[in-house]
N, C-alpha and C. Protein backbone atom coordinates (compact mmCIF):
# COMPACT_ATOMS: atom_id res chain seq x y z
N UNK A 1 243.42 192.90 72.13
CA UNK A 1 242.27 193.76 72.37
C UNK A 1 241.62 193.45 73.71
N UNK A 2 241.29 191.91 73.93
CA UNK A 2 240.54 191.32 75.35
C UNK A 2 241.60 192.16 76.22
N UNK A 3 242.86 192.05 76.43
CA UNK A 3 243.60 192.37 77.68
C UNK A 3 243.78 193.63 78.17
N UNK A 4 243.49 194.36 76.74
CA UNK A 4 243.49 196.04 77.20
C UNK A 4 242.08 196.71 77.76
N UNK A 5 240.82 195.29 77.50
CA UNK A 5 239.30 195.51 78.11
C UNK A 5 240.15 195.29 79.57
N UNK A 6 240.22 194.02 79.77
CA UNK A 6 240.79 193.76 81.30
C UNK A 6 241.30 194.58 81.54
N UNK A 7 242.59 195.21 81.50
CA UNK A 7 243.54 196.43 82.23
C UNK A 7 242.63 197.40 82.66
N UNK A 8 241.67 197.98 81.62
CA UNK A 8 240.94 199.05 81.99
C UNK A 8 239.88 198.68 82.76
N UNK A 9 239.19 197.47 82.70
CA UNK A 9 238.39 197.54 83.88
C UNK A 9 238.70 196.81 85.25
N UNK A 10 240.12 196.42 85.29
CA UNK A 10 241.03 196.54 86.60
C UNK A 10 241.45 197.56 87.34
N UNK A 11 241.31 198.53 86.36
CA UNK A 11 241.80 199.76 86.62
C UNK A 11 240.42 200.64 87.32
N UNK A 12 239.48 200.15 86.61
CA UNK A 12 237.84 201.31 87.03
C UNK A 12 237.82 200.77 88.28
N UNK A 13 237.67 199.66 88.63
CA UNK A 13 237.34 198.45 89.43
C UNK A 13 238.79 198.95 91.40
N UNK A 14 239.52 199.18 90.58
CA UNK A 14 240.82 199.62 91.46
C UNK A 14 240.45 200.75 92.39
N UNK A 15 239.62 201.71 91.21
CA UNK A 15 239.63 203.01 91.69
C UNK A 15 238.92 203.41 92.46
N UNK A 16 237.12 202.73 92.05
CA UNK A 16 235.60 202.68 92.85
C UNK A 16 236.16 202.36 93.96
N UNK A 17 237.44 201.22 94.63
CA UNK A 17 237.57 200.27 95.48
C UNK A 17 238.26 201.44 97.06
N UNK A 18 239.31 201.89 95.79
CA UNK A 18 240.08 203.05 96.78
C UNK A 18 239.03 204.10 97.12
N UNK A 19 238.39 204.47 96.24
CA UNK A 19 237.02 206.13 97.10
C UNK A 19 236.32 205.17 97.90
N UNK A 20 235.55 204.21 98.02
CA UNK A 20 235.23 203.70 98.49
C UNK A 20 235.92 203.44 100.17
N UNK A 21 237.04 203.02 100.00
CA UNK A 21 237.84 202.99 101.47
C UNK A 21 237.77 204.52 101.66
N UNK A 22 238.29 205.23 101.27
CA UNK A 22 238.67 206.95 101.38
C UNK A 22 237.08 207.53 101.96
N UNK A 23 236.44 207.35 101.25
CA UNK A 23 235.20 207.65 101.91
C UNK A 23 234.39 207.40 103.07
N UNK A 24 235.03 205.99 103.55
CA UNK A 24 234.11 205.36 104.65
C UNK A 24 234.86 205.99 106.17
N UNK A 25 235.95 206.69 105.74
CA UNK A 25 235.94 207.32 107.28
C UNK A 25 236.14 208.55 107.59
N UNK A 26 235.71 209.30 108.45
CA UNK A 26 235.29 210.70 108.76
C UNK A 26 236.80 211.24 108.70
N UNK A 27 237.28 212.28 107.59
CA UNK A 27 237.96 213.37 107.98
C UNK A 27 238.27 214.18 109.05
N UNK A 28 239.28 215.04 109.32
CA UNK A 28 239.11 215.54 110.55
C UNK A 28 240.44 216.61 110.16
N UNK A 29 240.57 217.74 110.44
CA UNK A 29 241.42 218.64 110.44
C UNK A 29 242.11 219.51 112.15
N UNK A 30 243.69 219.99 112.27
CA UNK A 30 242.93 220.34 113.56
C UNK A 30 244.46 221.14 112.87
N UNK A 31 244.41 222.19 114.39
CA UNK A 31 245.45 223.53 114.09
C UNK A 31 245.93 223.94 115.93
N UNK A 32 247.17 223.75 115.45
CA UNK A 32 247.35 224.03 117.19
C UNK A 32 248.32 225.35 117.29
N UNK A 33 248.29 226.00 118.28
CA UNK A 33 249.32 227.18 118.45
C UNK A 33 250.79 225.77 119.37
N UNK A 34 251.46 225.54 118.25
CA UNK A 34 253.36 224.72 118.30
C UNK A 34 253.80 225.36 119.84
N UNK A 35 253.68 226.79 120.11
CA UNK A 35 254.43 227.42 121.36
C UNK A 35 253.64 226.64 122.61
N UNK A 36 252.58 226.25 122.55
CA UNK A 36 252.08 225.67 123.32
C UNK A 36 252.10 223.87 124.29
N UNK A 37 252.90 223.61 125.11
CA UNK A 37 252.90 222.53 125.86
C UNK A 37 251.47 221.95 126.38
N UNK A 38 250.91 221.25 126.05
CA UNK A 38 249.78 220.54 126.37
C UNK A 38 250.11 219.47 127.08
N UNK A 39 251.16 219.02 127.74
CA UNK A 39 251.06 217.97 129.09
C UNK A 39 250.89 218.99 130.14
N UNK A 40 250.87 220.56 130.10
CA UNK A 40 250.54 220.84 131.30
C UNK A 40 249.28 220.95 131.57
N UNK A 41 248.68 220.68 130.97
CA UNK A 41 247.62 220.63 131.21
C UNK A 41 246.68 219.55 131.48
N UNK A 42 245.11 219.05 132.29
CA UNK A 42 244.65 218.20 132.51
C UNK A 42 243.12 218.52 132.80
N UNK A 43 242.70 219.86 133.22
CA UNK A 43 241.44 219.78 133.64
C UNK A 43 240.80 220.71 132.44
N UNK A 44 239.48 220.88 132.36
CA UNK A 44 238.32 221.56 131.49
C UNK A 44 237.44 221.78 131.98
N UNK A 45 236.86 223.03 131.17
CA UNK A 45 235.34 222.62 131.32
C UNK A 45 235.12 223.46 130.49
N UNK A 46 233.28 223.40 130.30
CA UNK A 46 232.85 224.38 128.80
C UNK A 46 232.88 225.46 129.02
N UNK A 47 233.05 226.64 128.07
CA UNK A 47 232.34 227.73 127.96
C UNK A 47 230.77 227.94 128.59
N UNK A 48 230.35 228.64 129.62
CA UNK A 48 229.94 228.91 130.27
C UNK A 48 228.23 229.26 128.87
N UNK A 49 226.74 229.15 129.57
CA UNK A 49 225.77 229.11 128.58
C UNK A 49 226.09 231.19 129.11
N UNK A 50 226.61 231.77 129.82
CA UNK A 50 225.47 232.87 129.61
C UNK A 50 227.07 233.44 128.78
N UNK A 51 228.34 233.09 128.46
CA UNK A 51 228.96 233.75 127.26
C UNK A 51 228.56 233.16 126.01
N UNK A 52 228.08 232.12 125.69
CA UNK A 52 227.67 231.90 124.32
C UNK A 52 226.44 230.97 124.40
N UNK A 53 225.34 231.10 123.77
CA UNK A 53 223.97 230.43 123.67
C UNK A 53 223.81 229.46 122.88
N UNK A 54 223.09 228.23 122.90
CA UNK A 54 222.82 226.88 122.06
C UNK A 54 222.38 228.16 120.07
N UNK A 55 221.82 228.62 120.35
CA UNK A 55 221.27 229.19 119.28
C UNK A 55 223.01 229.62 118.50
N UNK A 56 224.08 230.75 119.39
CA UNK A 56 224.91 230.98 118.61
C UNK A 56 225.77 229.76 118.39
N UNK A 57 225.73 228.69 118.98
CA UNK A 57 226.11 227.28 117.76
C UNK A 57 225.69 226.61 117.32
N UNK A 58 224.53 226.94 117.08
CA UNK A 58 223.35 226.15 116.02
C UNK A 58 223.31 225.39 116.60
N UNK A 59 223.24 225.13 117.74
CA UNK A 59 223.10 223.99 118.77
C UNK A 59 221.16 223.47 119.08
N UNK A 60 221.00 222.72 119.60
CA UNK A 60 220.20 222.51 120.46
C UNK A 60 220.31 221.75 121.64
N UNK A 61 219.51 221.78 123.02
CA UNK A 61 220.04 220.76 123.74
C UNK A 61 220.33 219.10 123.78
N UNK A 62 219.55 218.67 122.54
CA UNK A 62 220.19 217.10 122.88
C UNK A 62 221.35 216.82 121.77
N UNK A 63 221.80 218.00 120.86
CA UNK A 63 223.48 218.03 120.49
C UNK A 63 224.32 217.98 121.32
N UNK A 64 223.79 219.77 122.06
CA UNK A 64 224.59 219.94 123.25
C UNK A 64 225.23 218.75 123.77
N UNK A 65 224.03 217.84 124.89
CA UNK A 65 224.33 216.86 125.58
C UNK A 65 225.16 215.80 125.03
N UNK A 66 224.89 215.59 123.59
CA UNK A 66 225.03 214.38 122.92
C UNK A 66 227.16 214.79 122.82
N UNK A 67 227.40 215.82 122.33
CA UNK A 67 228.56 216.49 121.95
C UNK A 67 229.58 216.39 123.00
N UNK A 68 229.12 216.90 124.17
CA UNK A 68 229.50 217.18 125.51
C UNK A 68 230.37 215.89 126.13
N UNK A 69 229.24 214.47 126.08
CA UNK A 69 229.34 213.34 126.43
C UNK A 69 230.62 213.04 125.09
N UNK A 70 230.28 212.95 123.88
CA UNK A 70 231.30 212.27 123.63
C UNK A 70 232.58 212.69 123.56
N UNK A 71 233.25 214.17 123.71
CA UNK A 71 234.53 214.77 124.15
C UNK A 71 234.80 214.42 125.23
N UNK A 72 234.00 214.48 126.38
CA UNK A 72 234.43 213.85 127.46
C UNK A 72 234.74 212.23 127.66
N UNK A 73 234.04 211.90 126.89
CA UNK A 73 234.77 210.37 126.64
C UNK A 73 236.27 210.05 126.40
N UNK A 74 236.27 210.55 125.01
CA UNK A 74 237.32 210.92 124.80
C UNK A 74 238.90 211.32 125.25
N UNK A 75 238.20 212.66 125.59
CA UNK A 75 239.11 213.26 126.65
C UNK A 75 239.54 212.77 128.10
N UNK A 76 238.97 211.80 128.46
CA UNK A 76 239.24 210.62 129.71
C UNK A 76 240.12 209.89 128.88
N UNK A 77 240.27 209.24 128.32
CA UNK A 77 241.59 208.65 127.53
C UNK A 77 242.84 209.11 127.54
N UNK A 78 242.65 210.81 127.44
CA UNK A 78 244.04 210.79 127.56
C UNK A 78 244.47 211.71 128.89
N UNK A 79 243.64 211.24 129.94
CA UNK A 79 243.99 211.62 131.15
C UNK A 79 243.41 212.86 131.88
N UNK A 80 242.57 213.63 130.85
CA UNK A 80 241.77 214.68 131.28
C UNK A 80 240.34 215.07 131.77
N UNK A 81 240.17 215.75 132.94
CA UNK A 81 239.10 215.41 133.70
C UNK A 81 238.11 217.02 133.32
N UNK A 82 237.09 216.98 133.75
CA UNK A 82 236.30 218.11 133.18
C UNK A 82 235.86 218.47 134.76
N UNK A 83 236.14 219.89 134.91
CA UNK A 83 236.06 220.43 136.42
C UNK A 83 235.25 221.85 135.98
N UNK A 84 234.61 222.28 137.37
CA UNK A 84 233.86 223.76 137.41
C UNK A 84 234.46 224.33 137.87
N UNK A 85 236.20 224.55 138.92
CA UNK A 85 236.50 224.82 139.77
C UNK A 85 238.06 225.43 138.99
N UNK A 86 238.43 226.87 138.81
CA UNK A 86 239.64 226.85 137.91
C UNK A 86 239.85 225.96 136.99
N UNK A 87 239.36 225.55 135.88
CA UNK A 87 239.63 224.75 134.75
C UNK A 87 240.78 225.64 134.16
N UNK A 88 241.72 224.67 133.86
CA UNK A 88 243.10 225.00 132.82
C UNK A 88 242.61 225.09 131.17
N UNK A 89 241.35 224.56 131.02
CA UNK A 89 241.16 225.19 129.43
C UNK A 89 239.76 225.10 129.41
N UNK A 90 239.21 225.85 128.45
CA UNK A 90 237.86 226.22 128.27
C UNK A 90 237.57 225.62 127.00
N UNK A 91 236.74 224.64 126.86
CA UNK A 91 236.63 224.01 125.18
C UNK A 91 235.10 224.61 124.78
N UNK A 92 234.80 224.72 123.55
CA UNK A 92 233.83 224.91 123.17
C UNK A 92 233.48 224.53 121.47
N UNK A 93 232.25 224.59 121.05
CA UNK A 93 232.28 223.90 119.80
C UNK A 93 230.85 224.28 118.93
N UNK A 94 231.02 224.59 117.72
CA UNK A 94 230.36 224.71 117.19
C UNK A 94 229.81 224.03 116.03
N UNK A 95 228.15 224.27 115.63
CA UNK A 95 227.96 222.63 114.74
C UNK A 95 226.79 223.58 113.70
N UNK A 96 227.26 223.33 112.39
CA UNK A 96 226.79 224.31 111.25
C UNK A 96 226.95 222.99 110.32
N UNK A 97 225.05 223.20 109.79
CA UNK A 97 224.57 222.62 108.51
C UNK A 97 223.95 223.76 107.35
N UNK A 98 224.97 223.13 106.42
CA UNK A 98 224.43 224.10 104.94
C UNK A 98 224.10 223.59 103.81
N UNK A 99 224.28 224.52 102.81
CA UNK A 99 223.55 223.57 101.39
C UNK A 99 224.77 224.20 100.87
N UNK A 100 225.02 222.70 99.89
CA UNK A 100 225.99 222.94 99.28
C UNK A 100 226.18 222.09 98.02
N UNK A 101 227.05 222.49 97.01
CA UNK A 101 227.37 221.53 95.96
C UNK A 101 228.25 220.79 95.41
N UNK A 102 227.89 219.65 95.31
CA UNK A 102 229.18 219.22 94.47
C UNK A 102 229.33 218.45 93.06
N UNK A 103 230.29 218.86 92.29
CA UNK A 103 230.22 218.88 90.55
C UNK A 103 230.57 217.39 90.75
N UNK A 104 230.08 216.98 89.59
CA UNK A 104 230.84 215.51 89.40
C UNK A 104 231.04 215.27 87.81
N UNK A 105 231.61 214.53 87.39
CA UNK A 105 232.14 214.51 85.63
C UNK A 105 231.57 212.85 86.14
N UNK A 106 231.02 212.64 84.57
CA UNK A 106 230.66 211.34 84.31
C UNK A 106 230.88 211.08 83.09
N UNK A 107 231.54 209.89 82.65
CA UNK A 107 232.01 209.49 81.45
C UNK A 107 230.97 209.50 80.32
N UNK A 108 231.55 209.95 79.45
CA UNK A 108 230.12 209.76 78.37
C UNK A 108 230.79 208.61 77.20
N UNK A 109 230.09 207.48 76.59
CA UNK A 109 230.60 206.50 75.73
C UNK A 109 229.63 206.29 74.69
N UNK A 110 230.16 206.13 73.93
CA UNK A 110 229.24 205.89 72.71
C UNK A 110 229.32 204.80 72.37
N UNK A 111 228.38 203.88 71.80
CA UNK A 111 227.57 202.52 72.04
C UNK A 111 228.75 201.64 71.22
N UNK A 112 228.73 200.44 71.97
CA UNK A 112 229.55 199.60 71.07
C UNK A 112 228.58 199.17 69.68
N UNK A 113 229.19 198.89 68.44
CA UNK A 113 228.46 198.14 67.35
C UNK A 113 229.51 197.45 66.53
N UNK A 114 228.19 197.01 65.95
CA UNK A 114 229.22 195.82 64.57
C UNK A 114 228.46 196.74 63.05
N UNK A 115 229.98 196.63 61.80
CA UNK A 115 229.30 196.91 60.83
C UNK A 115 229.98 195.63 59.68
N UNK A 116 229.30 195.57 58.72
CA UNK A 116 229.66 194.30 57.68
C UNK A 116 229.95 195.19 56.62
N UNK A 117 230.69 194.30 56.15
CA UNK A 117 231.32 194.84 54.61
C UNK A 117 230.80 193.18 53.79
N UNK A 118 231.14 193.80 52.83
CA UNK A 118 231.12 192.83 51.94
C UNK A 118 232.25 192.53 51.35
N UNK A 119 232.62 191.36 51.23
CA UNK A 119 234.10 191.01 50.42
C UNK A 119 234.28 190.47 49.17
N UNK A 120 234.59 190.87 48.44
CA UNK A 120 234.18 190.98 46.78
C UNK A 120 235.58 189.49 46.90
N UNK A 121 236.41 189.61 47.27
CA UNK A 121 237.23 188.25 46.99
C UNK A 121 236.58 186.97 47.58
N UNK A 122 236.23 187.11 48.78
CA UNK A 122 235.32 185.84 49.30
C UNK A 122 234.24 185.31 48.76
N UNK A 123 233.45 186.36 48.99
CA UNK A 123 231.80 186.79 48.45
C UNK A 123 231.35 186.06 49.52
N UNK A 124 231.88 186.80 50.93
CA UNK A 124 230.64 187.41 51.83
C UNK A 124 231.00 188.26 52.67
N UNK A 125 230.15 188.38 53.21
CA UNK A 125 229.91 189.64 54.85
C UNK A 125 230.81 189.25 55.62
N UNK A 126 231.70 190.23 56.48
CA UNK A 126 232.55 190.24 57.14
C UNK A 126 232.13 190.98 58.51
N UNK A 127 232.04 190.99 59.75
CA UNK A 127 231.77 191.66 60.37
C UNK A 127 232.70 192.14 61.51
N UNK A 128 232.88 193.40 61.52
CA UNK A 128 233.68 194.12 62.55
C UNK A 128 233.18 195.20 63.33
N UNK A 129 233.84 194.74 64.82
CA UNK A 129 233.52 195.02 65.89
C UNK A 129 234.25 196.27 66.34
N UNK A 130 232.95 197.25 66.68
CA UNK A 130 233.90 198.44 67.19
C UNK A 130 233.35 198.84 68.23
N UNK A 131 234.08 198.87 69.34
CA UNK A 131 233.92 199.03 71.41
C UNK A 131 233.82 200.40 71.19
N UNK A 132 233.19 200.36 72.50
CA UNK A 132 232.86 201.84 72.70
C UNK A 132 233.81 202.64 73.05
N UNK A 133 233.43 203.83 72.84
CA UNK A 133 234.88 204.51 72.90
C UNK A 133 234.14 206.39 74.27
N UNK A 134 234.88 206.56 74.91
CA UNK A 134 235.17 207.68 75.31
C UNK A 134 235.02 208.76 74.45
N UNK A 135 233.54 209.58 74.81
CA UNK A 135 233.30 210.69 73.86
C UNK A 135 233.68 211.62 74.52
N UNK A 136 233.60 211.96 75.86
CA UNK A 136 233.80 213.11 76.85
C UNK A 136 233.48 212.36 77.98
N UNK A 137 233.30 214.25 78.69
CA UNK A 137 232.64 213.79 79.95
C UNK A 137 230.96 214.68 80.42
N UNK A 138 230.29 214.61 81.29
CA UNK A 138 229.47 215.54 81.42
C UNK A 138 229.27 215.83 82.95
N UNK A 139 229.40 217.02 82.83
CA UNK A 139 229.81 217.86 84.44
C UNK A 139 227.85 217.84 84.74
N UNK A 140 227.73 217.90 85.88
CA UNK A 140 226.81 217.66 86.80
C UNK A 140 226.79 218.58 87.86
N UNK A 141 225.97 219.35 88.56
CA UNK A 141 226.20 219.99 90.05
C UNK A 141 224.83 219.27 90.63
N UNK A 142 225.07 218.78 92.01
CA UNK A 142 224.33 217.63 93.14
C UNK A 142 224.40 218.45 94.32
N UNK A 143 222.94 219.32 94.47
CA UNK A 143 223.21 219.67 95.44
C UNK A 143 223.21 218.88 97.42
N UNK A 144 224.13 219.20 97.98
CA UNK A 144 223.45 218.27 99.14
C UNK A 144 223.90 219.05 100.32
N UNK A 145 223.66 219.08 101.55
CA UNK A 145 223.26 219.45 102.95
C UNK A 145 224.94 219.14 103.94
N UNK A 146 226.01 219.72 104.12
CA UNK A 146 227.43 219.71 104.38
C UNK A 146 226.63 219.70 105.73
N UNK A 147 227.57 219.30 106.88
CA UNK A 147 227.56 218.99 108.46
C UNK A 147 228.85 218.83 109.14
N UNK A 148 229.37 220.57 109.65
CA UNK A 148 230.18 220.50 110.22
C UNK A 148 230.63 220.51 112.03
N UNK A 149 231.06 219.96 112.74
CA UNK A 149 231.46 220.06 113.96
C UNK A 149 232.78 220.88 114.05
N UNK A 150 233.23 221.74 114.79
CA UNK A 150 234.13 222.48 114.96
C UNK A 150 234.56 222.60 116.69
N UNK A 151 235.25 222.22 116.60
CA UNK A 151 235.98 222.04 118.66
C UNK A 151 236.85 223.09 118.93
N UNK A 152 236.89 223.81 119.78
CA UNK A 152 237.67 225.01 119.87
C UNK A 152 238.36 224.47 121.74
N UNK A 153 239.55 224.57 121.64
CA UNK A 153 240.19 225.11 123.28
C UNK A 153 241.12 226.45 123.23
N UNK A 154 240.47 226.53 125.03
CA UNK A 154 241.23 228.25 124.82
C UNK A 154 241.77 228.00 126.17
N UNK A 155 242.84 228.56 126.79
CA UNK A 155 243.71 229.06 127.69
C UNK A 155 242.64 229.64 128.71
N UNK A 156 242.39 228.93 130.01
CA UNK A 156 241.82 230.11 130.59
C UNK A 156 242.05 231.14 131.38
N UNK A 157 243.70 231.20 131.11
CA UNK A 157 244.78 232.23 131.95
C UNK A 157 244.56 233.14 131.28
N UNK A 158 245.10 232.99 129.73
CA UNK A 158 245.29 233.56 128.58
C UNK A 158 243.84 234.24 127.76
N UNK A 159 243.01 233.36 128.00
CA UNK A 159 241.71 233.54 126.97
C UNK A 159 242.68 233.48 125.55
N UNK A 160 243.24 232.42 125.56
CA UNK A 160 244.14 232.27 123.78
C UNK A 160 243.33 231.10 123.09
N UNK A 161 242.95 231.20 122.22
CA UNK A 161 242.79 230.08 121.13
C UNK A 161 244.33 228.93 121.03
N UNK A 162 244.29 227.79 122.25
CA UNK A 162 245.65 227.30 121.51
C UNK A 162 245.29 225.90 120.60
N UNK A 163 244.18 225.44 120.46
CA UNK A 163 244.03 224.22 119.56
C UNK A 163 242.79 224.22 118.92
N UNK A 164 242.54 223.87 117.60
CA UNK A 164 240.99 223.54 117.17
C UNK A 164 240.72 222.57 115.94
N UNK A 165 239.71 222.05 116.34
CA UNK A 165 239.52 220.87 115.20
C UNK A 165 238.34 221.16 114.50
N UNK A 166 238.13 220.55 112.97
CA UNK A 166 237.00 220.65 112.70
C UNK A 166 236.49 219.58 111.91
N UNK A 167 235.61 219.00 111.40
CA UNK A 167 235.29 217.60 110.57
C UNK A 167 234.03 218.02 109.70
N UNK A 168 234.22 217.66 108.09
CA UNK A 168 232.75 218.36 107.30
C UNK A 168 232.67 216.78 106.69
N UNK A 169 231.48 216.63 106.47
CA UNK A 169 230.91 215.65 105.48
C UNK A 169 229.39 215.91 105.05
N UNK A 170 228.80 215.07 104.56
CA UNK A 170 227.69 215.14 104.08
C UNK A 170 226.68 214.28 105.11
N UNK A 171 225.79 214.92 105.52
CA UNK A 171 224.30 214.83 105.97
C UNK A 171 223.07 214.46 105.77
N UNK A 172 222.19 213.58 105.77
CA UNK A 172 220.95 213.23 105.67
C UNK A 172 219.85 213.99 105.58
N UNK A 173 220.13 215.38 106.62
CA UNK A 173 218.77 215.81 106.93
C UNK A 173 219.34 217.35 107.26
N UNK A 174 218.55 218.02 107.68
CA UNK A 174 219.27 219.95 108.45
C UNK A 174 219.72 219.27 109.67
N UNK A 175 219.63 218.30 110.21
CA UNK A 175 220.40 218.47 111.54
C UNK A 175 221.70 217.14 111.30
N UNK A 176 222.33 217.02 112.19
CA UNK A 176 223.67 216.50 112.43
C UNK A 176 222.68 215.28 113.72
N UNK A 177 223.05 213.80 112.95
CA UNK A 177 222.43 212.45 113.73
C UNK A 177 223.53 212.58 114.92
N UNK A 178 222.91 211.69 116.33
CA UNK A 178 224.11 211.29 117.31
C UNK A 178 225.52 210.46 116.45
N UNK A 179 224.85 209.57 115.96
CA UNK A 179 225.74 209.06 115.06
C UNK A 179 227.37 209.50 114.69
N UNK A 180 226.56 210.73 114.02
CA UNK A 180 227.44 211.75 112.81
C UNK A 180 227.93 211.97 113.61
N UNK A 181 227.56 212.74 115.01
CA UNK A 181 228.31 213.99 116.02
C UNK A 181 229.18 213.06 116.88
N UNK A 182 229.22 211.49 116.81
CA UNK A 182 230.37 211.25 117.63
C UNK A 182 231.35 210.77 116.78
N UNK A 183 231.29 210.29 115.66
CA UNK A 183 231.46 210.14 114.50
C UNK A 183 232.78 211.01 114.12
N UNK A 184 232.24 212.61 114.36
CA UNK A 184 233.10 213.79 114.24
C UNK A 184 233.82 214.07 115.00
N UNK A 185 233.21 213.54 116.60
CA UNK A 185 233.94 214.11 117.92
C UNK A 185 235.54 213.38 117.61
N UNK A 186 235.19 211.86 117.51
CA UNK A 186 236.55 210.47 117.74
C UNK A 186 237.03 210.89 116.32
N UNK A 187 236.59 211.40 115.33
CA UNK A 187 237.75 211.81 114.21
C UNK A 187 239.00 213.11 114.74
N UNK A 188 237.85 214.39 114.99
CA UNK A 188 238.59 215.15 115.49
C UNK A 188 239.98 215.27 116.65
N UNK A 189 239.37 214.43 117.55
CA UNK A 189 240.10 214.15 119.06
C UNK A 189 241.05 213.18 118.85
N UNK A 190 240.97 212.18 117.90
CA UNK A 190 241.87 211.31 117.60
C UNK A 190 243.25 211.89 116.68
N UNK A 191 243.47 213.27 116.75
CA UNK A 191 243.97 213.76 116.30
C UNK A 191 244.56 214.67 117.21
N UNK A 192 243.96 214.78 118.73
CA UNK A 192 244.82 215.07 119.66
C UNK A 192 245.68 214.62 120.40
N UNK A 193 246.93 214.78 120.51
CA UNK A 193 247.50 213.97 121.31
C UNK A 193 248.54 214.47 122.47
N UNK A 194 247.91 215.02 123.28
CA UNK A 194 248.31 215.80 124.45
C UNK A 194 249.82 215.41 125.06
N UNK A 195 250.82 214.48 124.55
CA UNK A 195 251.55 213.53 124.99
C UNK A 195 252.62 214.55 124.23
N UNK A 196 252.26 214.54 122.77
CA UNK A 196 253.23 215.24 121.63
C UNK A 196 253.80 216.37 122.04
N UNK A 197 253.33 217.40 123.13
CA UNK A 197 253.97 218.85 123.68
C UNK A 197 252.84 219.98 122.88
C-alpha cells in the first residue's frame, strides 16, 4: 500500500517539476516563406511612422524604443545592420494585450478516514484505514490578461511578407513590461537563423 502512496506522489512531484521547467521559458513561433534565401540579405530598417502609427500597434513610444533596441541587438549577432538608405528588408511588429481565459481541472478527493468494527472472535475494535480516493475533477475558468509581440519582415523589392514571429504569454498588467518585450524579442529571433537559407 506505502509504495503505491510513493509511486504516485513521485509521479505528482515529477510532473509539477516538468510544467514548471516548460513554463519558465518564453515560447516563440515563427513562419518563413522556404523559397526565400536569407544570406542575401544584411541590411534593415523599420517601417516608416507615416505607413503605420504607434496607435495601429498598440504601441507606445517607450515600447516602440524599448522593441526597436532589442531586435537590433539581436539582429547584430547575426551580422545585420539597420540602415535608412535602400534597406533589403523592412521589419515591423506588432504588440496586442487581451483578456483571456484559461480552464483548469483540479482534482477533487475525498477525505482519508478510519472506521472500527468490532470483532466478535477477539472481542475488540479493529480499525481500518481508508486513503483518499479520487472523486473527480472540477473545471475552473481564470480569467487573465495574454501579451503578445508579433515581428513581421517584408522584402523591400517585393513588398512580400517573407518571415514572421510571434510569442504569447501571460501578463501582469494591460501593458507588456521591458522585461516581457525583450523576453519575447530573444525568444522570437532566436529562432532566426539567417545562415539556414
Amino acid at each position: 500500500m506505502n509504495s503505491r502512496k510513493d509511486a504516485t506522489l513521485i509521479l505528482v512531484i515529477a510532473s509539477i517539476f516538468s510544467m514548471a521547467v516548460i513554463s519558465c521559458g518564453t515560447i516563440a513561433h515563427v513562419e518563413k516563406d522556404e523559397a526565400v534565401n536569407f544570406k542575401n540579405y544584411k541590411t534593415y530598417s523599420w517601417v516608416s511612422e507615416n505607413e503605420k502609427s504607434l496607435k495601429d500597434r498598440h504601441s507606445n513610444n517607450l515600447i516602440d524604443s524599448h522593441v526597436k533596441a532589442a531586435v537590433a541587438k539581436e539582429l547584430q549577432k547575426n551580422g545585420w545592420i539597420e540602415t535608412r538608405s535602400k534597406p533589403e528588408v523592412l521589419l515591423d511588429y506588432d504588440v496586442m494585450v487581451e483578456d483571456n481565459v484559461k480552464k483548469e481541472n483540479n482534482p477533487l478527493y475525498s477525505r482519508p478516514f478510519n472506521r472500527y468494527y468490532y470483532n466478535p472472535a477477539t472481542r475488540r475494535l479493529t480499525s481500518f484505514y481508508y486513503p483518499s480516493q479520487l472523486m473527480g475533477f472540477e473545471s475552473s475558468e481564470i480569467p487573465y490578461k495574454e501579451g503578445t509581440l508579433t515581428l513581421h519582415m517584408i522584402d523591400s523589392k517585393t513588398n512580400k511578407l517573407i518571415w514572421q514571429g510571434w510569442s504569447s504569454d501571460e501578463v501582469a498588467s494591460r501593458n507588456i513590461s521591458t522585461r516581457e518585450l525583450n523576453s519575447r524579442v530573444k525568444a522570437i529571433l532566436k529562432k532566426f537563423n539567417p545562415l539556414e537559407g
